[in-house]
N, C-alpha and C. Protein backbone atom coordinates (compact mmCIF):
# COMPACT_ATOMS: atom_id res chain seq x y z
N UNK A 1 -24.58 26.28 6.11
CA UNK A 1 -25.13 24.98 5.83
C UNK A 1 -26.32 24.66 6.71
N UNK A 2 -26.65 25.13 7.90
CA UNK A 2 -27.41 24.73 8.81
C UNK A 2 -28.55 25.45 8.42
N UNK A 3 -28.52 26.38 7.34
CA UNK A 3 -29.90 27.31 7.15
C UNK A 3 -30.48 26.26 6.09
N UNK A 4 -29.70 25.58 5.50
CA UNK A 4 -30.66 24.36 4.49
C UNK A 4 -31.26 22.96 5.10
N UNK A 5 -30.91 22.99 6.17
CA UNK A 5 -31.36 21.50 6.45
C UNK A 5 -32.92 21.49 6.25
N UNK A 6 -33.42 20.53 5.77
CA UNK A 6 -34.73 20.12 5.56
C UNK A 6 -35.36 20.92 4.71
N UNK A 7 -34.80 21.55 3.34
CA UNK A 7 -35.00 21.91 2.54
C UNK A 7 -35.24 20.66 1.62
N UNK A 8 -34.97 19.78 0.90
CA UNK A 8 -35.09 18.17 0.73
C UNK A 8 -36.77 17.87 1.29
N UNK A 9 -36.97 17.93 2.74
CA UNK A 9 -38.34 17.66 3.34
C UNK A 9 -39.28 18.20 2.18
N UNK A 10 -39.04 19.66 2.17
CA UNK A 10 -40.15 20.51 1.99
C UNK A 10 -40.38 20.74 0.11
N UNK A 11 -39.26 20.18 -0.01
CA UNK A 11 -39.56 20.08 -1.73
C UNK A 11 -40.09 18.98 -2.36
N UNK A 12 -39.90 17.38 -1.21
CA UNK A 12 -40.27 16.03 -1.56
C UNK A 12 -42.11 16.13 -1.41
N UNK A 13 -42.34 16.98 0.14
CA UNK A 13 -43.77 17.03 0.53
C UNK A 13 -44.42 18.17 -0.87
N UNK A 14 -43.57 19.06 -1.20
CA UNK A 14 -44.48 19.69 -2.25
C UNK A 14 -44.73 18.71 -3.61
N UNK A 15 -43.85 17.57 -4.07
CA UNK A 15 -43.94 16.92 -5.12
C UNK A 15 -45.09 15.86 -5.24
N UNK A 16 -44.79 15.51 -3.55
CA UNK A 16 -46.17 14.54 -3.49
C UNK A 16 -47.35 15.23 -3.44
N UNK A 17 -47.90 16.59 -3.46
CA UNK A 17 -48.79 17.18 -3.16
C UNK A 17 -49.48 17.43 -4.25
N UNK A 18 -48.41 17.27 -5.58
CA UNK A 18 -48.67 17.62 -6.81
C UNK A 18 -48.98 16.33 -7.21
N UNK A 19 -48.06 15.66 -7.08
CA UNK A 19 -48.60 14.04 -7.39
C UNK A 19 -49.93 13.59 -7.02
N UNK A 20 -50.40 14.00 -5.62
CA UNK A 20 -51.92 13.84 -5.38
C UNK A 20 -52.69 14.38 -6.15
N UNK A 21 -52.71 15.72 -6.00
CA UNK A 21 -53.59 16.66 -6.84
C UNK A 21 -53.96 15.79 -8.60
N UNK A 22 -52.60 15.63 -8.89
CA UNK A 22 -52.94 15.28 -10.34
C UNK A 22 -53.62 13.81 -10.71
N UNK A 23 -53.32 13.04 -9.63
CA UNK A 23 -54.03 11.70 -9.55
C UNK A 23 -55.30 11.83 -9.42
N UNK A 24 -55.78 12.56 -8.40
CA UNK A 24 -57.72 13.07 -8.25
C UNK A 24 -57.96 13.30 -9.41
N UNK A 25 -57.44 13.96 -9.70
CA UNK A 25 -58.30 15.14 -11.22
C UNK A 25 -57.75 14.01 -12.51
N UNK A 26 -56.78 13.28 -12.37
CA UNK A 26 -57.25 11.42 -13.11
C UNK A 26 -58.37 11.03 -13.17
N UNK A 27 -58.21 10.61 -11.87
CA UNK A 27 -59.85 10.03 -11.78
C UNK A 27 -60.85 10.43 -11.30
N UNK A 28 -60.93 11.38 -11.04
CA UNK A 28 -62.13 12.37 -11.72
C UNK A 28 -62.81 12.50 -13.07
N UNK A 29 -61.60 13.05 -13.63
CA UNK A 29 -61.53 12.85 -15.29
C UNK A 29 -62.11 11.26 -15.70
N UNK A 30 -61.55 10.65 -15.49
CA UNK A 30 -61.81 8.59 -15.80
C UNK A 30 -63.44 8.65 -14.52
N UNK A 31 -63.84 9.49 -13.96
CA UNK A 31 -65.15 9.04 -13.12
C UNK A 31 -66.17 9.52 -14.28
N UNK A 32 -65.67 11.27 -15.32
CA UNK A 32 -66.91 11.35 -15.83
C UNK A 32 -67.05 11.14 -17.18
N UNK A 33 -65.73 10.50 -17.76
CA UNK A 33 -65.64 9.97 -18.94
C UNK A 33 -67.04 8.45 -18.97
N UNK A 34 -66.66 7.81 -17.59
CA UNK A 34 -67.54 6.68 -17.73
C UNK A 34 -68.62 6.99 -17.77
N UNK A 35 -69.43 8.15 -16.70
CA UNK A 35 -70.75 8.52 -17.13
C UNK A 35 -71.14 8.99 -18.41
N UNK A 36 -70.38 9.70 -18.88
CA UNK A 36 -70.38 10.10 -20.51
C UNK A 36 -70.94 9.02 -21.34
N UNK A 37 -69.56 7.75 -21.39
CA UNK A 37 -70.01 6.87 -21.94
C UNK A 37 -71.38 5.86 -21.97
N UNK A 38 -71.86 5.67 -20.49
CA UNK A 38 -72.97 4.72 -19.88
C UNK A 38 -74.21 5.94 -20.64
N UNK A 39 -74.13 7.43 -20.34
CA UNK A 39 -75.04 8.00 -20.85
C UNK A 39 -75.46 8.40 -22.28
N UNK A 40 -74.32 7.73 -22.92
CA UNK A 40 -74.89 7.96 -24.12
C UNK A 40 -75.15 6.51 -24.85
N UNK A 41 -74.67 5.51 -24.33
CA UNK A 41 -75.40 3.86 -24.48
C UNK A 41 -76.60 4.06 -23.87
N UNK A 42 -77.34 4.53 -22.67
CA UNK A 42 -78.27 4.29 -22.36
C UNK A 42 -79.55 4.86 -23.39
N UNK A 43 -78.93 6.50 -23.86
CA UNK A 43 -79.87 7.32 -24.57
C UNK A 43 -80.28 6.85 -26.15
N UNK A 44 -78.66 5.61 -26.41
CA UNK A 44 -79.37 5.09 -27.54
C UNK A 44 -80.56 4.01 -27.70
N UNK A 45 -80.29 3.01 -26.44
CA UNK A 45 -80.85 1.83 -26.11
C UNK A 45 -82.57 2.91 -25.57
N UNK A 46 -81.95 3.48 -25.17
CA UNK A 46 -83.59 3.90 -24.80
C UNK A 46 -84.04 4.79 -26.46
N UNK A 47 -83.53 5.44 -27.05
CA UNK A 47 -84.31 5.85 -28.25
C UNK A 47 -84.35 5.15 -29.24
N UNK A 48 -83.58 3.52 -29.21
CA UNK A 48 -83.99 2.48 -30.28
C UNK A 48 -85.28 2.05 -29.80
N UNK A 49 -85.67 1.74 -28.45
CA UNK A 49 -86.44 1.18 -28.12
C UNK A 49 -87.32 1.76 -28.27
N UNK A 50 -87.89 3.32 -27.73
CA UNK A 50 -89.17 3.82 -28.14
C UNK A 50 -89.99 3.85 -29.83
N UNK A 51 -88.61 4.31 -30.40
CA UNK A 51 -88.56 4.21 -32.04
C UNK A 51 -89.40 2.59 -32.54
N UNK A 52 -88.74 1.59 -32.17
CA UNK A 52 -89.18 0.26 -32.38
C UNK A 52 -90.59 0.42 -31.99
N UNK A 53 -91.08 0.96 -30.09
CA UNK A 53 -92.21 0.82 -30.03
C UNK A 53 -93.21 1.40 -30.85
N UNK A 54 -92.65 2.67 -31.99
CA UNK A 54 -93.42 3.65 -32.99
C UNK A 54 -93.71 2.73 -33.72
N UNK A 55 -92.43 1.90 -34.18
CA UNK A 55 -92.60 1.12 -35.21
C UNK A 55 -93.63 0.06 -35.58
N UNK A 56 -93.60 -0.29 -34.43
CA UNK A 56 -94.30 -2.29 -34.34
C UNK A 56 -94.88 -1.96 -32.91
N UNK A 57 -95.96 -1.43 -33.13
CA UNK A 57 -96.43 -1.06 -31.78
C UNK A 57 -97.01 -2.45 -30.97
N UNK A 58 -96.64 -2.64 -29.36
CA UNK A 58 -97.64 -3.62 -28.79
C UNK A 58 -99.02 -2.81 -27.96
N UNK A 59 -98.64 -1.54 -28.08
CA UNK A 59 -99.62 -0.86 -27.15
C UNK A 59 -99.32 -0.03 -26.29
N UNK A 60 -97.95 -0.49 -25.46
CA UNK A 60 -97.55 0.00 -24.49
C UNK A 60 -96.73 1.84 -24.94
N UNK A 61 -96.68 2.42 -23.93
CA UNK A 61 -96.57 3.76 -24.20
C UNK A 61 -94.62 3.50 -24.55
N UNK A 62 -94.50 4.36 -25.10
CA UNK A 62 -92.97 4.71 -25.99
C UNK A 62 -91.96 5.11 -24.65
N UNK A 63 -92.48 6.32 -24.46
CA UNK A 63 -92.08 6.76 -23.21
C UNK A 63 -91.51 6.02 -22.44
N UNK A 64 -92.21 5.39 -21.85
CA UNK A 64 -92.36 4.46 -20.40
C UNK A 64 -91.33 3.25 -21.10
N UNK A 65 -91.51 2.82 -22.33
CA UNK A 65 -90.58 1.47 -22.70
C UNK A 65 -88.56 2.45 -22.94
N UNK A 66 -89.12 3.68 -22.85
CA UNK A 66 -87.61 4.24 -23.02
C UNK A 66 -87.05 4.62 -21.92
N UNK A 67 -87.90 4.87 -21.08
CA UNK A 67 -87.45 4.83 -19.34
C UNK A 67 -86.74 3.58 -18.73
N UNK A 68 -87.59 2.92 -19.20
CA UNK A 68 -87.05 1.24 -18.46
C UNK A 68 -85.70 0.70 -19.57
N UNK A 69 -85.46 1.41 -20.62
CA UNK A 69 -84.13 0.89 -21.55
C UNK A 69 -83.24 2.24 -20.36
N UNK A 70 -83.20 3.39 -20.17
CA UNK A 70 -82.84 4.03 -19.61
C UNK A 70 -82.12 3.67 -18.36
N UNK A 71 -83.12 2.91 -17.80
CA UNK A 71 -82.49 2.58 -16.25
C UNK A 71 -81.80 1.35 -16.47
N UNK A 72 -82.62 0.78 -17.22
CA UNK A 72 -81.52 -0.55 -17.32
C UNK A 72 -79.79 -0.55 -17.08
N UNK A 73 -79.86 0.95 -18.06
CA UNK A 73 -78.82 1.21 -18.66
C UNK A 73 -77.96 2.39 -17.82
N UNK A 74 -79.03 2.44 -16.49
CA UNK A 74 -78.10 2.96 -15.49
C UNK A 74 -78.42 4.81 -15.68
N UNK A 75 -78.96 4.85 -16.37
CA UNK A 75 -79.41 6.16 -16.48
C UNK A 75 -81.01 6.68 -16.07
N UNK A 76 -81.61 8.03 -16.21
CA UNK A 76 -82.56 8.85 -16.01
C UNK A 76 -83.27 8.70 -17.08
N UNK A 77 -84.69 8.59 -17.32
CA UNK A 77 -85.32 8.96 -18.49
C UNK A 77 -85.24 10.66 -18.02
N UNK A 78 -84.85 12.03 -19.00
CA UNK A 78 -85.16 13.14 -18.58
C UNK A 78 -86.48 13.46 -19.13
N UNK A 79 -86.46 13.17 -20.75
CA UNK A 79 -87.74 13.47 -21.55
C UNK A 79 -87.81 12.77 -23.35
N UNK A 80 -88.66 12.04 -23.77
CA UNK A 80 -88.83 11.33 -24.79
C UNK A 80 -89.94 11.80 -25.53
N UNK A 81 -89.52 12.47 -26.49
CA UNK A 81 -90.23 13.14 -27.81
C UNK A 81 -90.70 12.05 -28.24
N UNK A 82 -91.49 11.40 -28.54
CA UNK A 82 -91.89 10.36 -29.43
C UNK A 82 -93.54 9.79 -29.08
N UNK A 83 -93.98 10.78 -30.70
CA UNK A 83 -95.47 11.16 -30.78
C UNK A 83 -96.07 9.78 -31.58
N UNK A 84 -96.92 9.64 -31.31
CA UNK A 84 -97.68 8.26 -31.60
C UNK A 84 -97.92 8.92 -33.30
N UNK A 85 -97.69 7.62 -34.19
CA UNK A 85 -98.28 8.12 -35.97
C UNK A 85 -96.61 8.19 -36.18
N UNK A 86 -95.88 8.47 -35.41
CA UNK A 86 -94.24 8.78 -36.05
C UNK A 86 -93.54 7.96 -35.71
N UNK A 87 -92.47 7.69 -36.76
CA UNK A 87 -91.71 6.63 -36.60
C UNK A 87 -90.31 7.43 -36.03
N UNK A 88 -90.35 8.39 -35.48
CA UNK A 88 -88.96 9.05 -34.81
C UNK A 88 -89.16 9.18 -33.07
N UNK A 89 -87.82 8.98 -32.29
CA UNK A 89 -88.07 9.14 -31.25
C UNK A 89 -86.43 10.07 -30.52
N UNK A 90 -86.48 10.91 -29.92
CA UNK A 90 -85.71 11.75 -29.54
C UNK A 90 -85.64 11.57 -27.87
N UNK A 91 -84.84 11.39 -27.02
CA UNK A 91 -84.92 10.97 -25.91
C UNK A 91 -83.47 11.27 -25.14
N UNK A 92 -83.70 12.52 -24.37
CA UNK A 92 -82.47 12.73 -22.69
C UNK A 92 -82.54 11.80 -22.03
N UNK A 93 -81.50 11.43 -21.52
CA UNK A 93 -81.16 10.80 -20.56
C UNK A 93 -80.23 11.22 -19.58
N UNK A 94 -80.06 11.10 -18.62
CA UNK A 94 -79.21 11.77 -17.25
C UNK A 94 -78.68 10.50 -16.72
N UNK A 95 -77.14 10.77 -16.14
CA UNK A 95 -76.80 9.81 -15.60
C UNK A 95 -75.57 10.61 -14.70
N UNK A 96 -75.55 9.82 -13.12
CA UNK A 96 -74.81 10.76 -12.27
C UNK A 96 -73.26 10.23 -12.22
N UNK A 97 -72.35 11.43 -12.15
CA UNK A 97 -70.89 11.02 -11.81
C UNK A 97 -70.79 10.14 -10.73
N UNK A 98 -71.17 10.51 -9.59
CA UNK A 98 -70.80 9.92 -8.39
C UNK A 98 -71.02 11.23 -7.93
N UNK A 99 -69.47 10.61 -6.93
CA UNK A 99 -68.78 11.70 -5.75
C UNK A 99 -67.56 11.71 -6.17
N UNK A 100 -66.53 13.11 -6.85
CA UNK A 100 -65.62 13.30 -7.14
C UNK A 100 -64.63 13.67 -6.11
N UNK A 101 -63.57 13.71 -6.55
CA UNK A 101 -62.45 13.38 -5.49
C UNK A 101 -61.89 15.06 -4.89
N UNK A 102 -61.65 15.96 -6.38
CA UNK A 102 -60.91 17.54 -5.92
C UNK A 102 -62.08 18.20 -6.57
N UNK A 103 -63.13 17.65 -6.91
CA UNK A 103 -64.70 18.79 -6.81
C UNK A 103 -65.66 18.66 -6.02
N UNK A 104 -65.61 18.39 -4.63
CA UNK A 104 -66.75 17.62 -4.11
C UNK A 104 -67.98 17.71 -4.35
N UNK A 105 -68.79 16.82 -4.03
CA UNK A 105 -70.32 16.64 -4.48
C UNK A 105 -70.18 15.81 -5.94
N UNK A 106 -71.89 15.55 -6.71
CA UNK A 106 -72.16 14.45 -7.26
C UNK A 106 -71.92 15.48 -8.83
N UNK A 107 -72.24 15.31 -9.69
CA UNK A 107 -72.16 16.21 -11.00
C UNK A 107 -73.22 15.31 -11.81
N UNK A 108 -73.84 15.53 -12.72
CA UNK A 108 -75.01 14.66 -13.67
C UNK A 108 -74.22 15.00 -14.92
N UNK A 109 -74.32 13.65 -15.95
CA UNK A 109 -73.76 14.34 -17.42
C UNK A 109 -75.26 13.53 -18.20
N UNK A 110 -75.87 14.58 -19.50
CA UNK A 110 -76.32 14.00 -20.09
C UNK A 110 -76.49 14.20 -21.53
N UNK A 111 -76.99 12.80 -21.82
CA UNK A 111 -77.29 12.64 -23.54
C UNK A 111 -78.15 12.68 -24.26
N UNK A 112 -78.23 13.01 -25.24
CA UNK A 112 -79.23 12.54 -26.38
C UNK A 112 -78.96 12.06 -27.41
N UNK A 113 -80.20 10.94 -27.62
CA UNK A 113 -79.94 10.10 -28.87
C UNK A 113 -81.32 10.40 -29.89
N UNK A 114 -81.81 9.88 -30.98
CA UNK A 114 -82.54 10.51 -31.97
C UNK A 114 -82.67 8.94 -32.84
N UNK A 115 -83.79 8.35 -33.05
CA UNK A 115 -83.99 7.22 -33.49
C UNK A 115 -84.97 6.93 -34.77
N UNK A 116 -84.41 7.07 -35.80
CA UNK A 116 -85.58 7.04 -36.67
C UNK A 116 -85.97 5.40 -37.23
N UNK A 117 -86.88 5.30 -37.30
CA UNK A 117 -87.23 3.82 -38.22
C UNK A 117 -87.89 3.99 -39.57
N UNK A 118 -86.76 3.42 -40.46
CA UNK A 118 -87.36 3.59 -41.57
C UNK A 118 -87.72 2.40 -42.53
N UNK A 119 -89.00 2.12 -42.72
CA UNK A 119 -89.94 1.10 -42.86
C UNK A 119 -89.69 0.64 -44.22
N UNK A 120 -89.63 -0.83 -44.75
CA UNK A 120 -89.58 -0.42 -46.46
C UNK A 120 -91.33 -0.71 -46.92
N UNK A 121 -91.05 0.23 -48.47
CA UNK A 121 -92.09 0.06 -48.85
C UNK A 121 -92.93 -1.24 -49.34
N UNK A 122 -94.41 -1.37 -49.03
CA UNK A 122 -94.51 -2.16 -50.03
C UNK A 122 -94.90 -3.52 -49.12
């Protein structure tokens, strides 16, 4: 009997160890689901907006108005296809995890959105 004592210890400390482990990699998981999500609202808000600027132009460059929907929106402009004469705009966006809990360091997830405007005739 005396060869088991604190066998109990060492099986409770391995359960919580597992219990940790699986809680990080939770929210981990729930840290880059949210960037997922923020990055692909941002990539739309930024490729409605350049699209619009194709559309109904005030002057200002497409680009630059899809950067600033971008950050708004908590994200990177990476790069915005959207050629003056076209009513389409294609636009990356980057947006960072953070700092994860059982991967250390930051991770980037990103999106693209694709915006066409289609004008009626007439």
């Amino acid at each position: 009997m005396s060869g088991e004592r604190g066998s109990v210890s060492v099986l409770l400390a391995a359960g919580i160890l597992v219990v940790l482990v699986l809680t990080m990699g939770v929210a981990d998981l729930g840290r880059v689901l949210v960037a997922r999500s923020h990055a692909r609202t941002a990539a739309d808000a930024a490729a409605l907006a350049a699209a619009d600027e194709l559309a109904l132009p005030t002057g200002a460059d497409p680009a630059s108005i899809a950067g600033r929907y971008a950050s708004i929106n908590g994200a990177t402009l990476v790069s915005c296809l959207c050629a003056a004469g076209t009513f389409e705009a294609t636009v990356d966006v980057r947006v960072s995890t953070g700092e994860l809990l059982l991967f250390p360091g930051s991770r980037n997830v990103d999106a693209r959105a694709r915006a066409v405007v289609d004008l009626p005739a007439g």
